[in-house]
Protein backbone atom coordinates (compact mmCIF):
# COMPACT_ATOMS: atom_id res chain seq x y z
CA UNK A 1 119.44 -90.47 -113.98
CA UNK A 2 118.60 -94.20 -112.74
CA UNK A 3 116.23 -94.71 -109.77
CA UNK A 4 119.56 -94.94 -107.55
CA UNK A 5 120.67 -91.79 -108.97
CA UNK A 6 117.46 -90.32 -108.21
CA UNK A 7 117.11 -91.45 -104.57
CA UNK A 8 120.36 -89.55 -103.93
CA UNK A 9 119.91 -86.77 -105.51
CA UNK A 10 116.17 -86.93 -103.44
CA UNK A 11 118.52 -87.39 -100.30
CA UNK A 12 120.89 -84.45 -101.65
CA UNK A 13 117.90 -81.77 -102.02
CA UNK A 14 116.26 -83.05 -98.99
CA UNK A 15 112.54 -82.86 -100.55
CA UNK A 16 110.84 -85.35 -98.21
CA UNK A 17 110.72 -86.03 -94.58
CA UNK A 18 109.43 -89.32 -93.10
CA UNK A 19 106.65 -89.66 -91.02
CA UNK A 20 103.98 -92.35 -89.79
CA UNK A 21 101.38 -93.38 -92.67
CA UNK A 22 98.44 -93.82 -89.84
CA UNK A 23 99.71 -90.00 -88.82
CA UNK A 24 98.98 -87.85 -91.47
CA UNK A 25 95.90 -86.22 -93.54
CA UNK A 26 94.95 -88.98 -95.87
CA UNK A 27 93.15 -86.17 -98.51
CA UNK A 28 96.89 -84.72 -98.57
CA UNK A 29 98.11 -87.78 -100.65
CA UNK A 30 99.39 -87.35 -104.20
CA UNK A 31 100.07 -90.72 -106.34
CA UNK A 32 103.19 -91.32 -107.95
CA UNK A 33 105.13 -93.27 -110.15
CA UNK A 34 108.26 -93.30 -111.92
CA UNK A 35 108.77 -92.08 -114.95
CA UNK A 36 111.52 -93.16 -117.37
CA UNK A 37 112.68 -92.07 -120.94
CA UNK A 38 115.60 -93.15 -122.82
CA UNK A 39 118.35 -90.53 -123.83
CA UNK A 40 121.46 -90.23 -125.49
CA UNK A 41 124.53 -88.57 -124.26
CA UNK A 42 126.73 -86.28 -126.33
CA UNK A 43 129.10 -89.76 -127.13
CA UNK A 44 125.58 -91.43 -128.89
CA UNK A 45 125.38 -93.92 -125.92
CA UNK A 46 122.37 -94.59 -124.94
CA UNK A 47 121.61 -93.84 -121.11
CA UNK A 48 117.75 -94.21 -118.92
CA UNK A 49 117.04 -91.13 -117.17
CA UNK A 50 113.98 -91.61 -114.54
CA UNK A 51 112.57 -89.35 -112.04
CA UNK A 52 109.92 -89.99 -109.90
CA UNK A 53 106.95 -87.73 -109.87
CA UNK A 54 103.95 -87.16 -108.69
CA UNK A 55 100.41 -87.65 -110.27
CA UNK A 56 98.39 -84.94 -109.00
CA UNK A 57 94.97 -84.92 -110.75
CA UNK A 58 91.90 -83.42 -110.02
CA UNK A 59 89.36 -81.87 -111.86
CA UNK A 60 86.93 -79.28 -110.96
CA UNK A 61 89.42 -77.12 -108.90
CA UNK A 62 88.60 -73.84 -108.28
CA UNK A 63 92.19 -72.79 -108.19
CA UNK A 64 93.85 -70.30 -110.60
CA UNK A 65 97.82 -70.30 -108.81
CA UNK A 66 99.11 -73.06 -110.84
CA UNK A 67 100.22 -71.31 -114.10
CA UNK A 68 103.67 -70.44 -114.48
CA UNK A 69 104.62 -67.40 -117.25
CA UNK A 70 106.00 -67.80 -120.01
CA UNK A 71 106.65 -65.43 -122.92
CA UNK A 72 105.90 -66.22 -126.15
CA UNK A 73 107.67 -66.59 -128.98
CA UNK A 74 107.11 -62.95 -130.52
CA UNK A 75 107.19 -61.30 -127.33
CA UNK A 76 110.84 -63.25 -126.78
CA UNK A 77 111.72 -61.74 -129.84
CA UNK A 78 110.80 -58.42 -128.91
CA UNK A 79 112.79 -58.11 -125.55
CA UNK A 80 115.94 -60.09 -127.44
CA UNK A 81 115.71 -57.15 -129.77
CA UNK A 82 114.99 -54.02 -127.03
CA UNK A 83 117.53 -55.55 -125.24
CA UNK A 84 120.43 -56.07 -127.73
CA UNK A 85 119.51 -52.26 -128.92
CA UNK A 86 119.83 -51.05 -125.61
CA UNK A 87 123.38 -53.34 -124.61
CA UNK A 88 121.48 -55.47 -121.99
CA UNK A 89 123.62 -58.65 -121.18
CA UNK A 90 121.67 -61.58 -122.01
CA UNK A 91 121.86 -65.39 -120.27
CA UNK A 92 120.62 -69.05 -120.51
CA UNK A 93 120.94 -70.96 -117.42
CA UNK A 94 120.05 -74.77 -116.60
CA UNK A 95 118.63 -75.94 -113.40
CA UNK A 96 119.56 -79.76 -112.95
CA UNK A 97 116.42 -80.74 -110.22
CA UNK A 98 114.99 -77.66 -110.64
CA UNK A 99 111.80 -77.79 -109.12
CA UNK A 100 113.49 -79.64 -105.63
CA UNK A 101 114.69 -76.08 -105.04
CA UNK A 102 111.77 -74.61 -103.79
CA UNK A 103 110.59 -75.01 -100.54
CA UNK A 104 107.13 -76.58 -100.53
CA UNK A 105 104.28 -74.02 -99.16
CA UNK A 106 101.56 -76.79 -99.11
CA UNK A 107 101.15 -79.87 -97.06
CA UNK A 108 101.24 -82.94 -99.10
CA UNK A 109 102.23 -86.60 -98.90
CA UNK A 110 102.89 -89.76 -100.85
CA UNK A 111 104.23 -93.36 -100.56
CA UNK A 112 107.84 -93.54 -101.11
CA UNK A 113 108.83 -95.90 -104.17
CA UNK A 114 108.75 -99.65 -103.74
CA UNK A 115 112.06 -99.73 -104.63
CA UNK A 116 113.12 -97.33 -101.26
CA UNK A 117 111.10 -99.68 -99.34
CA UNK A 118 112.78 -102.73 -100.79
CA UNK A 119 116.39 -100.33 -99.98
CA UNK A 120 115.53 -99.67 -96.62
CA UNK A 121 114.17 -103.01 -95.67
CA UNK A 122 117.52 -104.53 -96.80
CA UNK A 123 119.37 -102.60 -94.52
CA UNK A 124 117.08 -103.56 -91.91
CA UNK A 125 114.81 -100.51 -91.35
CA UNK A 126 111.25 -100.58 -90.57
CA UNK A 127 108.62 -99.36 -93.64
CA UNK A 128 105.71 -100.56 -92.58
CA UNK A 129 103.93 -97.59 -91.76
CA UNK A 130 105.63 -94.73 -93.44
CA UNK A 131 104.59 -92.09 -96.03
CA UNK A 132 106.56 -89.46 -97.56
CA UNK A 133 106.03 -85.89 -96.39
CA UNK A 134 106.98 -83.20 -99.52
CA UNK A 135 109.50 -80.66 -98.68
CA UNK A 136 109.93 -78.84 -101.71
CA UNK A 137 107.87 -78.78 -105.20
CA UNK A 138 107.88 -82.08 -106.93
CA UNK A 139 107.64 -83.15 -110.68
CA UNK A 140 103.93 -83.41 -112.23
CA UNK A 141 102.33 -81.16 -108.44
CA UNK A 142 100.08 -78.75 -110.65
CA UNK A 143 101.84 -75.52 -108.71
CA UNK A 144 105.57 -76.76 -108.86
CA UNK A 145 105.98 -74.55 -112.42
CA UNK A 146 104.34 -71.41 -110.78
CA UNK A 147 105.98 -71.87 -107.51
CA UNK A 148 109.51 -72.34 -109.39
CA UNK A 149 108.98 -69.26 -111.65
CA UNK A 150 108.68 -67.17 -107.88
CA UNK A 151 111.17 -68.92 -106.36
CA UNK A 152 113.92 -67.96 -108.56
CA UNK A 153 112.36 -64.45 -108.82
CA UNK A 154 112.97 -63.64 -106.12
CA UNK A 155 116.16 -65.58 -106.12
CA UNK A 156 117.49 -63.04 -109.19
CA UNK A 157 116.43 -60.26 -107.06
């Protein structure tokens, strides 16, 4: 996904809201960055996919809510097997964006990319004192993995 790509499919999930810079809780702000890697398609051609996430680092956190589960590999193997014995159905499934699902319970901001400034500024908005306000779990936020394993918990339910 390029950085256009990504700012529509941003747009598309609806994961931010924009509000005034000199407004908002300044020890609510997360860094971030893009991040790029280069893949190839199912053809061999080479294609950039880039997402832009957030760099959420702290140390000496007292908080313990951040983990998501995950089996591991013998314990996989042991409910494949329960379950084939017993004639469960079985499924793989592939979230594209998966973590912009789930509605953020936590107050955070960011700046938005220079690259939306640069976009909005050329169609004549004005940036200068804006900040990103997360509405759902981003890339890289320590609790996005836990708070996507609930989500969809509860989701399957």
């Amino acid at each position: 996904m390029s950085e256009e790509k990504g700012f529509a499919a941003m747009d598309n999930f609806k994961i931010y809201s924009i509000v005034k810079k000199s407004e908002v809780n300044k020890s609510k702000f997360i860094d971030g960055r893009w991040e790029s890697q280069s893949r190839k398609d199912a053809n061999g051609d080479e294609f950039i996919r880039a997402r832009y996430a957030l760099r959420q680092y702290e140390t000496g956190d007292p908080r313990d809510d951040f983990f998501a589960t995950a089996p591991s590999g013998n314990t996989s193997q042991m409910i494949d097997t329960i379950g084939v014995k017993s004639g469960y159905v079985f499924f793989t499934a592939d979230a594209i964006c998966a973590f912009w699902h789930v509605p953020s319970m936590e107050e955070f901001y960011t700046d938005p990319p220079k690259e939306w400034i640069a976009q909005q500024k050329a169609l004549g908005v004005d940036v200068t004192d804006v900040a990103w306000r997360g509405e759902r779990e981003w890339y890289d936020r320590r609790i996005a993995a836990a708070a996507w394993v609930e989500w969809l918990a509860g989701w399957l339910k």
